[in-house]
Protein backbone atom coordinates (compact mmCIF):
# COMPACT_ATOMS: atom_id res chain seq x y z
CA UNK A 1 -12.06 17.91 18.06
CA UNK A 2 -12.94 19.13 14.64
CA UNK A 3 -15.14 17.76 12.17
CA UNK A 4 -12.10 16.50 10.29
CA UNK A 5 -10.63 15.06 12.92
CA UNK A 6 -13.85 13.14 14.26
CA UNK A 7 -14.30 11.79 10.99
CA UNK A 8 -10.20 10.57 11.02
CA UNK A 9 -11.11 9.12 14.61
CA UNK A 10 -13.78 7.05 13.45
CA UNK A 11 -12.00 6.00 10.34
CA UNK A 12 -9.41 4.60 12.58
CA UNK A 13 -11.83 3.02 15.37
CA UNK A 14 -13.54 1.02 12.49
CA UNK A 15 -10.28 -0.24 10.72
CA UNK A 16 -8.81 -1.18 14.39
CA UNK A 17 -12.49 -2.78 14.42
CA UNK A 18 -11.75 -4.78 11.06
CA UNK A 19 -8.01 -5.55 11.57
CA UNK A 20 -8.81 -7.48 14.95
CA UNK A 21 -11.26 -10.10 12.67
CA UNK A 22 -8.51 -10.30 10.13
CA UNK A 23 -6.11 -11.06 12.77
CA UNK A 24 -8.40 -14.24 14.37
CA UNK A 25 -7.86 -15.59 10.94
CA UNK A 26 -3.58 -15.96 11.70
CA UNK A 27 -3.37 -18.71 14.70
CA UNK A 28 0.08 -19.35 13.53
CA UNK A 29 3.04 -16.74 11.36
CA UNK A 30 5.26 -18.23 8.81
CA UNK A 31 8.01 -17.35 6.37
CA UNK A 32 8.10 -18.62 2.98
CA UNK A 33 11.26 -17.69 1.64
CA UNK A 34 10.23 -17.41 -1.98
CA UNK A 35 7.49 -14.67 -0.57
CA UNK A 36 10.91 -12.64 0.21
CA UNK A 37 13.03 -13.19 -2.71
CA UNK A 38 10.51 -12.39 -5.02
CA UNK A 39 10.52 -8.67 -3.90
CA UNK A 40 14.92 -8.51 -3.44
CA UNK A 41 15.36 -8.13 -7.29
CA UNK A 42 12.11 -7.41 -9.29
CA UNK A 43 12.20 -6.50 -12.77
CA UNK A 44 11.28 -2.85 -14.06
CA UNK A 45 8.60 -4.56 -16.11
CA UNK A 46 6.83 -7.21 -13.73
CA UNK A 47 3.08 -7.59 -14.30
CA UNK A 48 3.04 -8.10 -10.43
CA UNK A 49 1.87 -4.64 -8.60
CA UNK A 50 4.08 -5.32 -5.36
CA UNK A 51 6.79 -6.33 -7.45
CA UNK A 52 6.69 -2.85 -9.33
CA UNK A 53 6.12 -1.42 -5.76
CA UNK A 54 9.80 -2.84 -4.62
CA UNK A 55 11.52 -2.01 -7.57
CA UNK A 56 10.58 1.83 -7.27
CA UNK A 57 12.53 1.84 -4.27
CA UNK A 58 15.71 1.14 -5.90
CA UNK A 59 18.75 0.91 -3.38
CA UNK A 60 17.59 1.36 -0.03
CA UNK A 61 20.84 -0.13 1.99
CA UNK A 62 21.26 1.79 4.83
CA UNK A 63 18.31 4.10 4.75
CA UNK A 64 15.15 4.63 7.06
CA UNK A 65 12.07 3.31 5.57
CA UNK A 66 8.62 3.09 7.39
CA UNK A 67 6.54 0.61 6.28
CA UNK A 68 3.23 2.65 6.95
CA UNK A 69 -0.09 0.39 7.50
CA UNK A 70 2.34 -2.39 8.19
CA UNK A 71 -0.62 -4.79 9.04
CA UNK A 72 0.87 -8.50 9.68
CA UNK A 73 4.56 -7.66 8.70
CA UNK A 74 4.80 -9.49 5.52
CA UNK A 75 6.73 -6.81 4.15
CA UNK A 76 9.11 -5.53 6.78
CA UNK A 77 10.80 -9.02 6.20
CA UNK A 78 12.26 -8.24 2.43
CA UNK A 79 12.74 -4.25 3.01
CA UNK A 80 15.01 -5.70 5.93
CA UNK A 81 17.04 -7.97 3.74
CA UNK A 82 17.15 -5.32 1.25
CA UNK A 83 19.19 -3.45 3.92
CA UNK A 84 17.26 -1.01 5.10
CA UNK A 85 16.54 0.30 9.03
CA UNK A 86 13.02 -0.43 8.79
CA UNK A 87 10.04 0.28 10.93
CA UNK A 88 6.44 -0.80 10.66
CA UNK A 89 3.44 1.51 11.84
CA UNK A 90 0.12 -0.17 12.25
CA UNK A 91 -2.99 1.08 13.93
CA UNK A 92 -4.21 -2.51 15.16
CA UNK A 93 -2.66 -3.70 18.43
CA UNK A 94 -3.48 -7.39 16.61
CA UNK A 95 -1.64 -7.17 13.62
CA UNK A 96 1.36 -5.74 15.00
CA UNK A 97 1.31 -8.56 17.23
CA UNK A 98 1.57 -10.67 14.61
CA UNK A 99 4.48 -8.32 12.53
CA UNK A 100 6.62 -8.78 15.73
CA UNK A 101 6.17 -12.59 15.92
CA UNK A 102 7.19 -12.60 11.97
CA UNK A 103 9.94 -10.65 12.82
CA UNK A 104 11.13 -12.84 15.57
CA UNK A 105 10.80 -15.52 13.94
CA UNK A 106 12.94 -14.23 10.50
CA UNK A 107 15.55 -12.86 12.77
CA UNK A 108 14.91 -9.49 10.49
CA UNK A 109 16.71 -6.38 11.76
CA UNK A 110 13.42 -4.32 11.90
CA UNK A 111 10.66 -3.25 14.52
CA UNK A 112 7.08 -2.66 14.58
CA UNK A 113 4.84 -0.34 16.44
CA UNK A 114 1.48 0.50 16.99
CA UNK A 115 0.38 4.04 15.69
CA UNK A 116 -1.66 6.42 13.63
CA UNK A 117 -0.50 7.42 9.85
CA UNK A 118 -1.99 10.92 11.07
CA UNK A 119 0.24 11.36 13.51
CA UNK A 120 3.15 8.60 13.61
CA UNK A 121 5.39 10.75 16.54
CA UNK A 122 8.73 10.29 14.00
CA UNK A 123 10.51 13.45 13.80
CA UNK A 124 10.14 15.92 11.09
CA UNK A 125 12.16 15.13 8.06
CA UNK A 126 14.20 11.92 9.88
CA UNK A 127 12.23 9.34 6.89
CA UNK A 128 14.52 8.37 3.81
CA UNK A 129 11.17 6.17 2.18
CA UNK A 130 7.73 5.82 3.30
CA UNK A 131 6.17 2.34 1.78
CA UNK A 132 2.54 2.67 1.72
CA UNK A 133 0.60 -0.50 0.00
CA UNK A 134 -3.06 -0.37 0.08
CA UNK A 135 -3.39 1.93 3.07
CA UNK A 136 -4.67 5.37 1.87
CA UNK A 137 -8.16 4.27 0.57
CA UNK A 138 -8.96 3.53 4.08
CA UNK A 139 -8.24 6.73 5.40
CA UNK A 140 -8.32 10.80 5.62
CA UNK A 141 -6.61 11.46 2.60
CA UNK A 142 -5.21 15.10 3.40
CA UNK A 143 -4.01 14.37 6.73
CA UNK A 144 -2.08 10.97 6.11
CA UNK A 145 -0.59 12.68 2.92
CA UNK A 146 0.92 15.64 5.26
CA UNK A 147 2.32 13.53 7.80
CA UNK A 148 4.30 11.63 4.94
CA UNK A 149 5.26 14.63 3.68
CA UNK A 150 6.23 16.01 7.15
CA UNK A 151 8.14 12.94 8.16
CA UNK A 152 10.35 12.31 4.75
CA UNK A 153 13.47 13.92 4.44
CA UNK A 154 13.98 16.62 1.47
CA UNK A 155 14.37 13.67 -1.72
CA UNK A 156 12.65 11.55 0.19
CA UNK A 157 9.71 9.86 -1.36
CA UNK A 158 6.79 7.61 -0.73
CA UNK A 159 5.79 4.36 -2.35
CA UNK A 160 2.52 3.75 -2.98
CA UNK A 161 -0.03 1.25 -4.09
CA UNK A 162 -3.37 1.75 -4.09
CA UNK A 163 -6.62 0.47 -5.54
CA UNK A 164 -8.53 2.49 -7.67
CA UNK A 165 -11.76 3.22 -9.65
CA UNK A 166 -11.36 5.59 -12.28
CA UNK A 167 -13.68 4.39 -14.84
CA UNK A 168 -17.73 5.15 -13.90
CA UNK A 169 -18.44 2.03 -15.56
CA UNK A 170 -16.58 -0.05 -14.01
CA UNK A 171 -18.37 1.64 -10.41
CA UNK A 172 -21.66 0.38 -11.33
CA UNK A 173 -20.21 -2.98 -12.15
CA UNK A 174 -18.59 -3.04 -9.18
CA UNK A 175 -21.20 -2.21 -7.17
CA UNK A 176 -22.98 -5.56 -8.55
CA UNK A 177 -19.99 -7.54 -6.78
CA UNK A 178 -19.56 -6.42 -3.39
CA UNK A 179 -16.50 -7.69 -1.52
CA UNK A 180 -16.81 -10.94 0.08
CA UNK A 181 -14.38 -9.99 2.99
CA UNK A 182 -14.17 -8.10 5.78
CA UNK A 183 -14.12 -4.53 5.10
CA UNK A 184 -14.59 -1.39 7.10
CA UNK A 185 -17.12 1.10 6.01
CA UNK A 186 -14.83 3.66 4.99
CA UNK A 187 -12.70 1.89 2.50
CA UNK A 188 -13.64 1.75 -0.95
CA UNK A 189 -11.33 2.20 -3.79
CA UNK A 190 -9.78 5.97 -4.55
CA UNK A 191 -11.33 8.00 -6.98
CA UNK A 192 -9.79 10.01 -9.43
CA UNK A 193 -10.58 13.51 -7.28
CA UNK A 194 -8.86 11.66 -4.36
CA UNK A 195 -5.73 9.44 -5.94
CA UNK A 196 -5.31 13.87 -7.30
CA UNK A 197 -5.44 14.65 -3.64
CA UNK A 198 -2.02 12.09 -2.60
CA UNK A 199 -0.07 13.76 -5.12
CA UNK A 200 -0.35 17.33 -3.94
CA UNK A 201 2.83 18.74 -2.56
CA UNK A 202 4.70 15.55 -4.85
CA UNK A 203 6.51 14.94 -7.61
CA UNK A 204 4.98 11.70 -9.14
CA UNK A 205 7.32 9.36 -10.55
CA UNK A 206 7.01 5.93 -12.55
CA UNK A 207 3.40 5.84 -12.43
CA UNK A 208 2.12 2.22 -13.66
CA UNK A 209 -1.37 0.96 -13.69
CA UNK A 210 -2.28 -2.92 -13.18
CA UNK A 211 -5.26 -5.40 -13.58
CA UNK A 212 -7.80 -4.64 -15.51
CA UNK A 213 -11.59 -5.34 -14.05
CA UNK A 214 -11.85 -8.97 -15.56
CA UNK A 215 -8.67 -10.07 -13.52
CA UNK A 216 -10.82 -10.23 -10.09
CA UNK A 217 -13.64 -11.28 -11.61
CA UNK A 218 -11.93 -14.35 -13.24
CA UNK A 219 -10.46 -14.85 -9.97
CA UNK A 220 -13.86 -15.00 -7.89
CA UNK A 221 -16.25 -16.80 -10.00
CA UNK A 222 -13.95 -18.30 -12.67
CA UNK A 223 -11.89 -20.15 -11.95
CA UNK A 224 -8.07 -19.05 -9.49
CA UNK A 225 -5.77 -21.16 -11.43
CA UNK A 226 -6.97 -18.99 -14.44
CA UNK A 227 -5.15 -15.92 -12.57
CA UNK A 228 -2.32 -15.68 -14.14
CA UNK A 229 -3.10 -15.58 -17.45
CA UNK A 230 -5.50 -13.61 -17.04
CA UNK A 231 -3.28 -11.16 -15.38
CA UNK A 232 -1.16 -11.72 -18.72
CA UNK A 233 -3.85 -10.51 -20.88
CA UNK A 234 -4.38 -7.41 -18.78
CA UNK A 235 -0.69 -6.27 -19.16
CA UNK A 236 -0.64 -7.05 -22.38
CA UNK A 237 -3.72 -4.79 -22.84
CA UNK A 238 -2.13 -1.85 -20.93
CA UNK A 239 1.04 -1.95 -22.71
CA UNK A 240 -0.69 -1.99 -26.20
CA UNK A 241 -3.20 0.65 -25.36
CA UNK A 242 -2.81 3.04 -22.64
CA UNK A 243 -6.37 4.70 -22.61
CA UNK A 244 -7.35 1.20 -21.41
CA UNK A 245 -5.71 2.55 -17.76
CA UNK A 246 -8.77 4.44 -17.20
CA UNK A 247 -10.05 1.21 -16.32
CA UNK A 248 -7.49 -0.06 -14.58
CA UNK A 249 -7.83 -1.58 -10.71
CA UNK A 250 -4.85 -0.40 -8.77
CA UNK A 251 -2.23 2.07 -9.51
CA UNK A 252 1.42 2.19 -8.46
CA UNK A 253 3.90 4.96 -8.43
CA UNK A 254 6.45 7.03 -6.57
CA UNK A 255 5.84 10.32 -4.50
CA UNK A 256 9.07 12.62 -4.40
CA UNK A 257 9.01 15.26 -1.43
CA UNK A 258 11.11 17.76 -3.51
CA UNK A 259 12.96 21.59 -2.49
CA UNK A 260 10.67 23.42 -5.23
CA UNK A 261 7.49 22.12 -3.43
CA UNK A 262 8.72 22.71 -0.08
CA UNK A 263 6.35 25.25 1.90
C-alpha cells in the first residue's frame, strides 16, 4: 500500500471508529415530515445551507443520484420524493443500519450500502448527481474528488457542502473552542489550499457562503433560541458585503464534470 493510501485507510478506520459512537446515540429512527418538505421546494435565496444544497440540484426526476457519506439516511428520504433513483454510500456498517431502517420505515424508493467514497464499485460514468454534505473534510481530498469525477456521467455534477476556514483569524479563535462532540482526528474544517483541491477537474457553479463565526458561537454559549436571528444577521452581512465570505463557516456550491475538462 502506498503512503497515500495508508493514510486514506486510516482516515477511514477512525471515521468507522467515530460513526459507531454517533450511532449508540439513535436507539430509535423517525420521520418528521416537515424535515422532508423543507428540502422538496427550497428557495434560490434560503439562508439555510442544506436548503441551498437541494435547490442546486434542480430537477432530478428520474435520474441516479448517490448520496455519498450517507451517514443515518436523513437525506435519501427527500432526494427519493424528489424522484430520483437514489443510493446512499456510507463507510459505517452502523449508520447504514440506521439509513435502511429510515428507509423502511418511509417506504422511500431508495437503498443504502456500505462503502468507501475512494472506491464506491459504481461503474464509470453511470452517476447523473453525486450529493456530498459535510463529507470531504474528513477525508483524502484527491482521491474522493476522482472517484466523483470517475463515477458522474459527462454533465453530471456534484453537490457539495462543506465546512470551511478561510480566514486565519478566525483559526486561532477557533482553536480556543474546540468541538464538544465526537470527532475523528482527521476532520477539521477545509482550508482554502484544499476546498482549491475539490474543484480541480470542475466547473464550479452557484457558489454561496453561509454563517458567519458568531452564528455557532451564539449557538453554544448564548443562548439556541437566539439561532435564528442570528443566522439572519449573518446573511444579511454576506449579502451586503461579500469580502465578509472570507470569514464565512461553510460553503456550498455545484461541481460540473464537463467535455472540455475531460482527460
Amino acid at each position: 500500500m502506498t503512503p497515500s493510501g495508508a493514510s486514506a485507510e486510516k482516515r477511514e478506520r477512525a471515521e468507522i471508529v467515530r460513526s459507531a459512537e454517533e450511532a449508540k446515540r439513535f436507539t430509535s429512527v423517525t420521520i418528521e415530515r416537515a424535515q422532508v418538505e423543507r428540502y422538496l421546494t427550497p428557495a434560490a435565496d434560503t439562508r439555510y445551507p442544506l436548503e441551498y444544497a437541494y435547490y442546486l440540484l434542480g430537477d432530478v426526476r428520474g435520474k441516479t443520484v448517490v448520496d455519498l457519506g450517507c451517514g443515518k439516511g436523513e437525506n435519501l428520504i427527500p432526494l427519493a420524493e424528489r424522484g430520483a433513483r437514489v443510493t446512499g454510500i456510507d463507510i459505517s456498517p452502523d449508520l447504514i443500519q440506521l439509513a435502511k431502517k429510515r428507509i423502511d420505515l418511509a417506504g422511500a424508493g431508495a437503498r443504502a450500502c456500505v462503502g468507501s467514497a475512494y472506491e464506491t464499485g459504481l461503474e464509470d460514468g453511470s452517476v447523473d448527481v453525486v450529493f456530498c454534505i459535510a463529507l470531504i473534510h474528513h477525508l483524502e481530498i484527491p482521491r474522493v474528488r476522482d472517484e466523483m469525477w470517475r463515477i458522474l456521467k459527462i454533465g453530471g455534477f456534484v453537490v457539495l457542502s462543506e465546512p470551511i476556514r478561510f480566514s486565519r483569524i478566525y483559526d486561532r479563535v477557533r482553536k480556543l473552542f474546540p468541538a464538544r462532540q465526537n470527532v475523528s482526528e482527521f476532520e477539521h474544517p477545509l482550508t482554502e489550499i484544499e476546498f482549491a483541491a475539490i474543484n480541480e477537474r470542475f466547473v464550479a457553479e452557484g457558489q454561496r457562503y453561509f454563517r458567519l463565526p458568531f452564528v455557532p458561537l451564539v449557538e453554544r454559549f448564548i443562548l439556541r433560541s437566539a439561532s435564528p436571528i442570528a443566522g439572519k444577521v449573518s446573511d444579511l452581512a454576506l449579502r451586503a458585503f461579500p469580502p465578509s465570505k472570507h470569514l464565512a463557516t461553510k460553503v456550498v456550491l455545484k461541481l460540473i464534470k464537463k467535455w472540455i475538462n475531460a482527460t
